[in-house]
Protein backbone atom coordinates (compact mmCIF):
# COMPACT_ATOMS: atom_id res chain seq x y z
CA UNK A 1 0.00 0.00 0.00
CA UNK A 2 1.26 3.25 -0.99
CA UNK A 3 0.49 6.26 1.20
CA UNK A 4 0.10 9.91 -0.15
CA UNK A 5 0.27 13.54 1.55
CA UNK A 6 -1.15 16.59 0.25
CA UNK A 7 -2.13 20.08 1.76
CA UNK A 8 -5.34 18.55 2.44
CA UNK A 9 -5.58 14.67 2.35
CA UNK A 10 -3.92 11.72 3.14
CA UNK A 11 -4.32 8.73 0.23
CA UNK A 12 -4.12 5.60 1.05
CA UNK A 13 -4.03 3.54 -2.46
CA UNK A 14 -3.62 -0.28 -1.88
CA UNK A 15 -1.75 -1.29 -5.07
CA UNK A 16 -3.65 -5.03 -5.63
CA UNK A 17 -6.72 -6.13 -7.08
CA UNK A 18 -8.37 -7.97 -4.57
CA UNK A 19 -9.19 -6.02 -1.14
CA UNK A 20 -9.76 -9.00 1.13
CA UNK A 21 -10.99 -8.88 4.70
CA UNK A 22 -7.72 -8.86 5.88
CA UNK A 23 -6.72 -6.10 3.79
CA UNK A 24 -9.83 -4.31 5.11
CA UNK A 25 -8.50 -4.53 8.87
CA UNK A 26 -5.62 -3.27 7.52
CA UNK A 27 -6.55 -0.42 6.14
CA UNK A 28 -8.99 0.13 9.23
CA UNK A 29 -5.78 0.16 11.69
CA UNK A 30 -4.30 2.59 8.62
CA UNK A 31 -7.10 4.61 8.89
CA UNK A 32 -7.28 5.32 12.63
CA UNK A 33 -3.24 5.43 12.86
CA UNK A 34 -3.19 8.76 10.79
CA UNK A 35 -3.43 12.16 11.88
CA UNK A 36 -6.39 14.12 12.65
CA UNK A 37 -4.99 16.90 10.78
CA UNK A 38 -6.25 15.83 6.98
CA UNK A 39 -9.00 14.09 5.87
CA UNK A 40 -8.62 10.33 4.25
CA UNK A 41 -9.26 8.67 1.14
CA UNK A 42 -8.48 5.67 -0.36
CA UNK A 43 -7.98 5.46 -4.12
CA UNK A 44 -9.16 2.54 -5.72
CA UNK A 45 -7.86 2.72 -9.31
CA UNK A 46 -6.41 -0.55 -9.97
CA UNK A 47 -8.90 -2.27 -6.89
CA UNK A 48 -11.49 -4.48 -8.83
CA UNK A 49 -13.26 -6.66 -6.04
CA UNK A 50 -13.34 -6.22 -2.68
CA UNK A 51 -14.80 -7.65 0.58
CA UNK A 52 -18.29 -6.58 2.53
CA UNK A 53 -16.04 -6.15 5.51
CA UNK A 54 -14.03 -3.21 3.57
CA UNK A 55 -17.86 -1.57 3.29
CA UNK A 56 -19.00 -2.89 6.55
CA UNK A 57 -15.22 -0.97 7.84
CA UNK A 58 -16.69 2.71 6.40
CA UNK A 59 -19.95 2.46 9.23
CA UNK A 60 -17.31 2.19 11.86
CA UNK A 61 -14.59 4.92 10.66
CA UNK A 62 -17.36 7.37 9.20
CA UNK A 63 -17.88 8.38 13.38
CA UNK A 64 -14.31 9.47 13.82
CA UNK A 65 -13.70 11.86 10.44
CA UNK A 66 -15.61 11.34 7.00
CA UNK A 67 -14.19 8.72 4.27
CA UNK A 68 -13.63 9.45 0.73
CA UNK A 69 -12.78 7.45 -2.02
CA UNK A 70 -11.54 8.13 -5.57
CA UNK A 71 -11.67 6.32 -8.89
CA UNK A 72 -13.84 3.74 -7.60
CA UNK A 73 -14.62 1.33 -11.00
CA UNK A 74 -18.81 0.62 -11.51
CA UNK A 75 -18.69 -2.84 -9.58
CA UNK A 76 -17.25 -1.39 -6.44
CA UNK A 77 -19.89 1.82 -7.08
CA UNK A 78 -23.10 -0.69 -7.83
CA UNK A 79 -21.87 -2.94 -4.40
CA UNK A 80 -21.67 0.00 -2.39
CA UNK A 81 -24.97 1.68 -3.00
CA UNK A 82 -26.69 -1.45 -3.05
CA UNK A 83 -25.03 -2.12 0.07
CA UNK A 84 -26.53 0.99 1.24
CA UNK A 85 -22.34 1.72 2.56
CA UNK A 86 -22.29 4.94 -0.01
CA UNK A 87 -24.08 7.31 3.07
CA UNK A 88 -20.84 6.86 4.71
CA UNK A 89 -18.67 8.06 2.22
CA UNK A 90 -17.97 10.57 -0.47
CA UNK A 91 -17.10 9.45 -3.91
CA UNK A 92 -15.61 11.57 -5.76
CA UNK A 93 -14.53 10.37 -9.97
CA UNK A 94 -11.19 11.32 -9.50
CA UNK A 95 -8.62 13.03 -6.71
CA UNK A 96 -8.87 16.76 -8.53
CA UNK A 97 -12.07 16.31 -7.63
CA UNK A 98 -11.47 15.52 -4.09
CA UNK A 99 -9.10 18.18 -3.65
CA UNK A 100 -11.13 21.14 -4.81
CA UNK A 101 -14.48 19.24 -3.56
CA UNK A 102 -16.65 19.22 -6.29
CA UNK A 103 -18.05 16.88 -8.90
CA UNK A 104 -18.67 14.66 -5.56
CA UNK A 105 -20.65 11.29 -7.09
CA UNK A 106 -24.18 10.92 -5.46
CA UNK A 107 -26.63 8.48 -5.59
CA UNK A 108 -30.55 9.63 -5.69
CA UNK A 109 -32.93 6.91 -4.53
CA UNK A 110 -36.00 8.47 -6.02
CA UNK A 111 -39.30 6.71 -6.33
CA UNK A 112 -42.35 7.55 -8.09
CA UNK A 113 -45.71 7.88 -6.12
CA UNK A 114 -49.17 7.49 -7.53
CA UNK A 115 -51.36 9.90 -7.26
């Protein structure tokens, strides 16, 4: 796992494939381990599959600063909001994005009513 440090964030960016759920304690002990200074994200550009337990982690870390993750591919997107995981995070496409805090990925569960 590489980490990254700029004015504002600290990336983490695991650099496999898989995230299993011992990758996901990992990066939960990662997580809490870094300063309180910057907000974290992980960037998950070359992360294809992952674990429930590394969505299950974001419930748990979301109380202690917010999560953000970056170039998330549309697997890892479709699991988390079907997962219902995405209303503890921010998704943003890419980390320009996440630096200047814009463009920030949301998902709108609208439903038609019957009148």
């Amino acid at each position: 796992m590489k980490i990254y440090s700029t004015e504002s964030h600290y990336i983490l960016n695991p650099d496999c494939h898989e995230i299993t759920s011992e990758m996901a304690d990992f990066f939960g002990i990662a997580y809490k381990s870094m300063p309180k200074d910057k907000n974290v994200a992980f960037d998950l550009s070359i992360v294809e599959t992952c674990t429930n337990k590394f969505f299950m982690m974001f419930e748990k870390l979301y109380i202690e600063r917010p999560v953000c993750l970056i170039n998330v591919n549309e697997k890892i997107l479709a699991s988390l909001y079907l997962m219902k995981y995405d209303k503890y995070v921010k998704v943003y496409p890419t980390d320009i994005d996440l630096f200047d805090d814009r463009h920030e990925l949301l998902n709108r569960r609208l439903s038609l009513v019957a009148l």
